[in-house]
PDB file of N, CA and C in Angstrom:
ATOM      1  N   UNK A   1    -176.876 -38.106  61.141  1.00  0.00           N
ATOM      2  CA  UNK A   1    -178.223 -37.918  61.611  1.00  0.00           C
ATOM      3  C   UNK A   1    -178.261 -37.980  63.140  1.00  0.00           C
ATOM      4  N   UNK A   2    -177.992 -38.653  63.681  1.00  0.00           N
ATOM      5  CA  UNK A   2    -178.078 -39.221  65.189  1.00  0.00           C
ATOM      6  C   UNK A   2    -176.929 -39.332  65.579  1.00  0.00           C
ATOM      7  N   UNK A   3    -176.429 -38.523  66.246  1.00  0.00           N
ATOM      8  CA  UNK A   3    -174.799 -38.825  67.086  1.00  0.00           C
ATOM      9  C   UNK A   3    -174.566 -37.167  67.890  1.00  0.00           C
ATOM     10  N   UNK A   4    -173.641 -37.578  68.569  1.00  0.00           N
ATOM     11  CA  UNK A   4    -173.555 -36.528  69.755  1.00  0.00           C
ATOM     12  C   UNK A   4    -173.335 -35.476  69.594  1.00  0.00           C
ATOM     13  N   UNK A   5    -172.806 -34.714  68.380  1.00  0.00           N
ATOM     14  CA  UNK A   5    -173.187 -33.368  68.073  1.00  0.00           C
ATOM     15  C   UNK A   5    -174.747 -32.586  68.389  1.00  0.00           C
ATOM     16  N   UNK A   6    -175.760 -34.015  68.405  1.00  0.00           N
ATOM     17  CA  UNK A   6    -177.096 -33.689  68.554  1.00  0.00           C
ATOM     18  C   UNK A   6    -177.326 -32.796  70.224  1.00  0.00           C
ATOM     19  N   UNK A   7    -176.666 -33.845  70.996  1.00  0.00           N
ATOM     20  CA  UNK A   7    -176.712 -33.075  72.496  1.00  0.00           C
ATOM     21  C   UNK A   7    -176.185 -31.716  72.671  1.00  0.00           C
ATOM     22  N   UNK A   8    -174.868 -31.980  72.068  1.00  0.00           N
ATOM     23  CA  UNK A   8    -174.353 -30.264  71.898  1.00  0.00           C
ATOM     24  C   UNK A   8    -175.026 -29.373  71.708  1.00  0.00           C
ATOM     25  N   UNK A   9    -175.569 -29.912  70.324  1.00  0.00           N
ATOM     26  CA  UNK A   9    -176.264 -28.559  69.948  1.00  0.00           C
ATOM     27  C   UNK A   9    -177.721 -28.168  70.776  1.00  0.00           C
ATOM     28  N   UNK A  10    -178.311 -29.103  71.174  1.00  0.00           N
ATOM     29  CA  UNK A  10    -179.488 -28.794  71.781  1.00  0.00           C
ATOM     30  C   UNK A  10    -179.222 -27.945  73.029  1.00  0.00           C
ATOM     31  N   UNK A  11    -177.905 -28.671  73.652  1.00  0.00           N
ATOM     32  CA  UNK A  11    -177.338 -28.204  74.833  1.00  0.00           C
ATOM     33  C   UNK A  11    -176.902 -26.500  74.710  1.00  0.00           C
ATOM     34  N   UNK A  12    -176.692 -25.601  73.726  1.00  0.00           N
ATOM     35  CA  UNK A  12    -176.378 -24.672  73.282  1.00  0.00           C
ATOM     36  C   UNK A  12    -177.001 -23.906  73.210  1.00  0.00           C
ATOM     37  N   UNK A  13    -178.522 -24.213  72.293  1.00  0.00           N
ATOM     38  CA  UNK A  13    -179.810 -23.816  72.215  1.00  0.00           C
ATOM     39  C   UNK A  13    -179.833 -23.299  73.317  1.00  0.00           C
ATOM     40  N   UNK A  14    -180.412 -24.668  74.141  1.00  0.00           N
ATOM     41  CA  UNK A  14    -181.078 -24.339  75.380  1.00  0.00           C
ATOM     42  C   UNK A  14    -180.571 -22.815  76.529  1.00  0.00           C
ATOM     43  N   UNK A  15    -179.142 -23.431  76.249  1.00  0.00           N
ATOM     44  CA  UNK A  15    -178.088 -22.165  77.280  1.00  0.00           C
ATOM     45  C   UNK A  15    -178.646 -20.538  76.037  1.00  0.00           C
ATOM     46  N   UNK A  16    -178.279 -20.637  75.366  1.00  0.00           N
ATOM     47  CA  UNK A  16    -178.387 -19.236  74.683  1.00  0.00           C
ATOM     48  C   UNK A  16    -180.202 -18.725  74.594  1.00  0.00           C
ATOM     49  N   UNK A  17    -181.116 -19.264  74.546  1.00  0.00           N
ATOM     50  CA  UNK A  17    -182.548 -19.150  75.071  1.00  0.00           C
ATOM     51  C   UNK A  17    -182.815 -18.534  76.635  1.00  0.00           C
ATOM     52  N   UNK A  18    -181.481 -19.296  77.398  1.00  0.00           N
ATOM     53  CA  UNK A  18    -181.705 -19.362  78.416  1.00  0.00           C
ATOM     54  C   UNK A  18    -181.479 -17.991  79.487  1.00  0.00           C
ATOM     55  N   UNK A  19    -180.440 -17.476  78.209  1.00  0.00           N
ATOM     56  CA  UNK A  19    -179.597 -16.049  78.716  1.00  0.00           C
ATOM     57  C   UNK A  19    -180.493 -15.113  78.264  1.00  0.00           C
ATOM     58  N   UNK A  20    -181.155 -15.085  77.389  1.00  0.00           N
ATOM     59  CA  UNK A  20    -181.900 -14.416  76.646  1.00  0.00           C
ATOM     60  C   UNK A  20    -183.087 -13.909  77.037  1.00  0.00           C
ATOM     61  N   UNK A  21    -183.671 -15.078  77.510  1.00  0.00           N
ATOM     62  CA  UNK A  21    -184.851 -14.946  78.268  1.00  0.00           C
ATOM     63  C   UNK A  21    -184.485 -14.694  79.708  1.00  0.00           C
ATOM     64  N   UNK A  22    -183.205 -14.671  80.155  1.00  0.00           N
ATOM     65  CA  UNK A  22    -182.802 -13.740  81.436  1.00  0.00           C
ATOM     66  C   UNK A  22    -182.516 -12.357  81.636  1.00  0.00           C
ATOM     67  N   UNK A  23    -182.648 -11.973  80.227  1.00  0.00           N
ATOM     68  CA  UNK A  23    -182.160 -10.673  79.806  1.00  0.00           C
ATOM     69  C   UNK A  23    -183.252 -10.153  79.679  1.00  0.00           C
ATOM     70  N   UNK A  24    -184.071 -10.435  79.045  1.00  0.00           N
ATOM     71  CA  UNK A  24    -185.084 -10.116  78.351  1.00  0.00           C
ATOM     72  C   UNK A  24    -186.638 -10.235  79.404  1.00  0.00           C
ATOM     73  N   UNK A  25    -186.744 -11.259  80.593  1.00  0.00           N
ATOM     74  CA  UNK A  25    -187.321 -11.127  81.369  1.00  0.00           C
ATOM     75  C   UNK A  25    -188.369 -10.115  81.614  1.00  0.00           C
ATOM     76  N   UNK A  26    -189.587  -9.456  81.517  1.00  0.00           N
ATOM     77  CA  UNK A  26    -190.257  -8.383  82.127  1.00  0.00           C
ATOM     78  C   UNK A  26    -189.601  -7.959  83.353  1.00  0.00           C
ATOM     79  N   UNK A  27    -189.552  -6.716  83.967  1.00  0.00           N
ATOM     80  CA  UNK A  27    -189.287  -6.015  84.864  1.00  0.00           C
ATOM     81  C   UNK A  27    -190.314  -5.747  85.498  1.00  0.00           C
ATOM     82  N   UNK A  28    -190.498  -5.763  86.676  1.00  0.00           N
ATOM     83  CA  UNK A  28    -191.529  -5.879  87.749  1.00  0.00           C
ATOM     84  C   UNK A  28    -191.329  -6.344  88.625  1.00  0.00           C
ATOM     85  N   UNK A  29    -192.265  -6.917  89.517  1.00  0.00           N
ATOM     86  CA  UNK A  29    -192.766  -7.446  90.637  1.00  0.00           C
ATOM     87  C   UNK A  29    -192.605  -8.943  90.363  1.00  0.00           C
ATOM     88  N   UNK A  30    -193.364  -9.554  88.673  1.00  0.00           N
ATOM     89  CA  UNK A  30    -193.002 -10.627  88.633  1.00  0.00           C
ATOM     90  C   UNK A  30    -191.657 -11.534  87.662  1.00  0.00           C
ATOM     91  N   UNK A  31    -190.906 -10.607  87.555  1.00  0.00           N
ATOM     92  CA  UNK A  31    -189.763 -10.847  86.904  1.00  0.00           C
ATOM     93  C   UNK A  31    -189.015 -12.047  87.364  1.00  0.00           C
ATOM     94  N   UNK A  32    -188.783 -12.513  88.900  1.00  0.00           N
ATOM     95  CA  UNK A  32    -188.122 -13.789  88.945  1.00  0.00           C
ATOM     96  C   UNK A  32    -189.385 -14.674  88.809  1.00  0.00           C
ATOM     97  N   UNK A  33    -190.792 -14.724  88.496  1.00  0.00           N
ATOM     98  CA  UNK A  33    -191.888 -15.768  88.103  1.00  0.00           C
ATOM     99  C   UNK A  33    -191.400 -16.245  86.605  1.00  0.00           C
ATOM    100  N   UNK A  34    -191.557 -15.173  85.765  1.00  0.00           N
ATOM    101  CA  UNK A  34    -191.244 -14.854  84.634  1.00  0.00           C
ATOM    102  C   UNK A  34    -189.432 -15.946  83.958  1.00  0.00           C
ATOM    103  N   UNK A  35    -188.461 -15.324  84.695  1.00  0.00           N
ATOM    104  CA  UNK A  35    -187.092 -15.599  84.552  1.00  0.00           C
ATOM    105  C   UNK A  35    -187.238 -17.704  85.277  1.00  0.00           C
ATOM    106  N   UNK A  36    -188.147 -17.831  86.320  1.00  0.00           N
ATOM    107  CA  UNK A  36    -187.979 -19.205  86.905  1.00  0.00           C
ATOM    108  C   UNK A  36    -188.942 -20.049  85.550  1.00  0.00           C
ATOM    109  N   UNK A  37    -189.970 -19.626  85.075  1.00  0.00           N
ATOM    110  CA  UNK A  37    -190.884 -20.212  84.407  1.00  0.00           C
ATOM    111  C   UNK A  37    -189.803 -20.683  82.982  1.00  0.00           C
ATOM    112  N   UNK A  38    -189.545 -19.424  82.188  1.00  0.00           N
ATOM    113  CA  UNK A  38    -189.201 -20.153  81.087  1.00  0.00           C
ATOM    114  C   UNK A  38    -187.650 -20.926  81.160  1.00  0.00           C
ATOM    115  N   UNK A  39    -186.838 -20.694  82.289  1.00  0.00           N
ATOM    116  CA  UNK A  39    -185.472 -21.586  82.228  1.00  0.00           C
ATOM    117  C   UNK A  39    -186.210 -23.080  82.660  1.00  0.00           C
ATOM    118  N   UNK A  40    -187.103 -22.965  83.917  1.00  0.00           N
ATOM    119  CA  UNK A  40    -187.034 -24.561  83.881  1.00  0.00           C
ATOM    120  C   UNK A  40    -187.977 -24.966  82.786  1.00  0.00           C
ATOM    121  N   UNK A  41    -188.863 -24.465  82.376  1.00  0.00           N
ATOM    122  CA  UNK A  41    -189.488 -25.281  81.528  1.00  0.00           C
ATOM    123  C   UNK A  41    -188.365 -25.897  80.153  1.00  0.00           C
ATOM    124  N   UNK A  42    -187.449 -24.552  79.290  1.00  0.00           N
ATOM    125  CA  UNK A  42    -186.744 -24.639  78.584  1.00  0.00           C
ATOM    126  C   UNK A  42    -186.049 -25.662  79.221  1.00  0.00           C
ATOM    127  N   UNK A  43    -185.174 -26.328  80.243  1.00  0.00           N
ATOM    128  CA  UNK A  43    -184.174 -26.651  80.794  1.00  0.00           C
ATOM    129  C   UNK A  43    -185.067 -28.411  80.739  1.00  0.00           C
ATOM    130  N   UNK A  44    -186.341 -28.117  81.588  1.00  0.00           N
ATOM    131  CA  UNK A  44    -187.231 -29.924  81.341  1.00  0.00           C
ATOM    132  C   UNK A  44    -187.302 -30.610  80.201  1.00  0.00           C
ATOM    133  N   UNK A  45    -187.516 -29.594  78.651  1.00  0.00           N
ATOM    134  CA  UNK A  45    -187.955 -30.189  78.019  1.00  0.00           C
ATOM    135  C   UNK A  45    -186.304 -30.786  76.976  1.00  0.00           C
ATOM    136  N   UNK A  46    -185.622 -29.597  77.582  1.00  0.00           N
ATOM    137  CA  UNK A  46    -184.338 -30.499  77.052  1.00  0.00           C
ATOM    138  C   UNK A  46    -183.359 -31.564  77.719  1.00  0.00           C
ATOM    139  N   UNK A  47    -183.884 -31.748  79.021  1.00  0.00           N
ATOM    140  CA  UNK A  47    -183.273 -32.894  79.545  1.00  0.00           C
ATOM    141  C   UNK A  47    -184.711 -34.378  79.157  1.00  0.00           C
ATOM    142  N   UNK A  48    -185.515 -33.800  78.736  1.00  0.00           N
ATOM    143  CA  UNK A  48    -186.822 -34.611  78.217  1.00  0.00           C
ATOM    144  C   UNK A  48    -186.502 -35.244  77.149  1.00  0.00           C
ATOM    145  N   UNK A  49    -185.922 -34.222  76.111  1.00  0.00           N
ATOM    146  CA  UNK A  49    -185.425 -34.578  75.264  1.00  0.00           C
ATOM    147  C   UNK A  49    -184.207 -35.520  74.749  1.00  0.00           C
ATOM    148  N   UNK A  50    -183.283 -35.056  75.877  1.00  0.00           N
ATOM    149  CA  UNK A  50    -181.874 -35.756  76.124  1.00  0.00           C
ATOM    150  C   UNK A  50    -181.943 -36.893  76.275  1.00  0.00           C
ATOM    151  N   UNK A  51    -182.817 -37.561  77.030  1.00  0.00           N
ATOM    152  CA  UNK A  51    -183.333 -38.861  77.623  1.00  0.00           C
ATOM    153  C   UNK A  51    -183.753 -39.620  76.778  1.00  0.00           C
ATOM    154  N   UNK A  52    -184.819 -39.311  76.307  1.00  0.00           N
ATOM    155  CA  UNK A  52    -185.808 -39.732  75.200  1.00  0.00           C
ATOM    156  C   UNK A  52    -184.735 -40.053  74.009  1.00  0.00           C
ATOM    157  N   UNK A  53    -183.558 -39.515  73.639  1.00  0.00           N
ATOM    158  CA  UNK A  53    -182.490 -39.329  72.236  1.00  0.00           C
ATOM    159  C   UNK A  53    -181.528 -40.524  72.870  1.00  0.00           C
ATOM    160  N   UNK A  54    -181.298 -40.309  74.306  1.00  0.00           N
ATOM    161  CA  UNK A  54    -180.321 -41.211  74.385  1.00  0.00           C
ATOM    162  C   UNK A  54    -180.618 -42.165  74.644  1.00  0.00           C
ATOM    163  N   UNK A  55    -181.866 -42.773  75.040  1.00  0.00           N
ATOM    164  CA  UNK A  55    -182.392 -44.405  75.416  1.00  0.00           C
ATOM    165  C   UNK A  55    -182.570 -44.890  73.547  1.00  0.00           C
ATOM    166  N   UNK A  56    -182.872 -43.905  72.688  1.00  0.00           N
ATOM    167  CA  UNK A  56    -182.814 -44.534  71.302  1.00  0.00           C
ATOM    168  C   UNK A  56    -181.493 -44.977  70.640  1.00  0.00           C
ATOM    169  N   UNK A  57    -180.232 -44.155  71.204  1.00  0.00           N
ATOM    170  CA  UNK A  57    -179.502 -43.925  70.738  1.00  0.00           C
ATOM    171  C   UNK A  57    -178.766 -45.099  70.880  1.00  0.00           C
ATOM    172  N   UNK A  58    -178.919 -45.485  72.304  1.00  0.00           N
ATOM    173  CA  UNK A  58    -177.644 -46.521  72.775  1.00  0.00           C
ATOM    174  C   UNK A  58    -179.086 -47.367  74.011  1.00  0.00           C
ATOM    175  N   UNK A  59    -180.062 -48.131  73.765  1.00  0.00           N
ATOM    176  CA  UNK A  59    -181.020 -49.104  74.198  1.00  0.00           C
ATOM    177  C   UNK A  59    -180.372 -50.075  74.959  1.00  0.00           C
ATOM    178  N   UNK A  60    -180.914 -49.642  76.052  1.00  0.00           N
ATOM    179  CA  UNK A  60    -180.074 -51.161  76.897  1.00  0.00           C
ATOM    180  C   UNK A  60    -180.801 -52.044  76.767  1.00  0.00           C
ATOM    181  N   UNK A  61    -181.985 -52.568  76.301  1.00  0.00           N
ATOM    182  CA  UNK A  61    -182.231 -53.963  75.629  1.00  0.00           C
ATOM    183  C   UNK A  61    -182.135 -53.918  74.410  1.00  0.00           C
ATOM    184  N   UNK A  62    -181.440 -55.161  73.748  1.00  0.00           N
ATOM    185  CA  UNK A  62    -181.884 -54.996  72.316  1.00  0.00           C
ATOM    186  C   UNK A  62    -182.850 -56.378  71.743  1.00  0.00           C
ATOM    187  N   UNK A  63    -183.563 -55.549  71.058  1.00  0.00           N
ATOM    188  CA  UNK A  63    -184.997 -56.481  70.571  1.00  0.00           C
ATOM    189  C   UNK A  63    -184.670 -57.326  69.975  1.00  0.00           C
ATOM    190  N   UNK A  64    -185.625 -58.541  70.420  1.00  0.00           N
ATOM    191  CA  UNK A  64    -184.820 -59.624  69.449  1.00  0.00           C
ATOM    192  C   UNK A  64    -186.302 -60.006  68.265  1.00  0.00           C
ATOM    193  N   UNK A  65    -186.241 -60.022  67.107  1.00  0.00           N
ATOM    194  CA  UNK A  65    -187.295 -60.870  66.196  1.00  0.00           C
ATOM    195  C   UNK A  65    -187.451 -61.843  66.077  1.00  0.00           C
ATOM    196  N   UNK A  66    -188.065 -62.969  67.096  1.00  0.00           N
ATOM    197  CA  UNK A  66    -188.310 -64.233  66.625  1.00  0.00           C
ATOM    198  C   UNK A  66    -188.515 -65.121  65.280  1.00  0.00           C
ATOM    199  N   UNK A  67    -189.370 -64.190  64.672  1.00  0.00           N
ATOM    200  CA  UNK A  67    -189.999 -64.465  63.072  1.00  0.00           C
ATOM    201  C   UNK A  67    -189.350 -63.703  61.845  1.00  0.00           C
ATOM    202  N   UNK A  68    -188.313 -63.897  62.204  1.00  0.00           N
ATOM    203  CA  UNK A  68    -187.721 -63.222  61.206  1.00  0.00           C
ATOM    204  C   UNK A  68    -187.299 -64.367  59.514  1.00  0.00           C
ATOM    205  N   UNK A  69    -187.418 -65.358  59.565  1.00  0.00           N
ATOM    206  CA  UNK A  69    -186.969 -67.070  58.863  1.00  0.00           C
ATOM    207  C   UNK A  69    -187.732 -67.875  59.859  1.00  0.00           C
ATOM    208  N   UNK A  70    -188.565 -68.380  59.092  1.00  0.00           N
ATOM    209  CA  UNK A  70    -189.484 -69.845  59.729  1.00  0.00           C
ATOM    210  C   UNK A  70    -188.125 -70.822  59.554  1.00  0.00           C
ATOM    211  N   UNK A  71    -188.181 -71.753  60.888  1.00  0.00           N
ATOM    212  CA  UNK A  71    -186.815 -72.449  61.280  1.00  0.00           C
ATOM    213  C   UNK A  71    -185.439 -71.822  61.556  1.00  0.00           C
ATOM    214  N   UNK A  72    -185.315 -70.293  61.420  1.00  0.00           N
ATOM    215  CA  UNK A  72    -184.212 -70.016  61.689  1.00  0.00           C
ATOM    216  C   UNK A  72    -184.284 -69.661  63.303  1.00  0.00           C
ATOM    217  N   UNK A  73    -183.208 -70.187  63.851  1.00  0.00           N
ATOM    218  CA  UNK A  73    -182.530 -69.878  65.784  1.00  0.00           C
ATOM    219  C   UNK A  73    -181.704 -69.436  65.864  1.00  0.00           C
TER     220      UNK A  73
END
């Protein structure tokens, strides 16, 4: 479920979206608006993502339950 194949693959996604929508771009006047808009957005929401996966993944605090057994320390 959760392990680093996850980054890969998102990481893959993202690149092959990324070519795609460089290819595929409208032609015009606003073609580098067009080509800048959807890589960084595509590119934010997967380093958004990356972040968000890896602070779950590996938490540099770990929670502690006080109340888990009345009298247990």
């Amino acid at each position: 479920m959760a392990n680093g194949w996850s980054l890969i693959i998102g990481f893959v996604i993202v690149a092959l979206f990324s070519g795609i929508s460089w290819v595929a771009a409208p032609k015009g006047d606003t073609q580098t608006v067009w080509r800048s808009s959807l890589l960084l957005s595509a590119w934010a929401c997967f380093i958004m993502w990356a972040i968000t996966f890896l602070a779950q993944w590996h938490p540099l605090i770990v929670p502690i339950n006080g109340k888990l057994r009345p009298g247990y320390d």
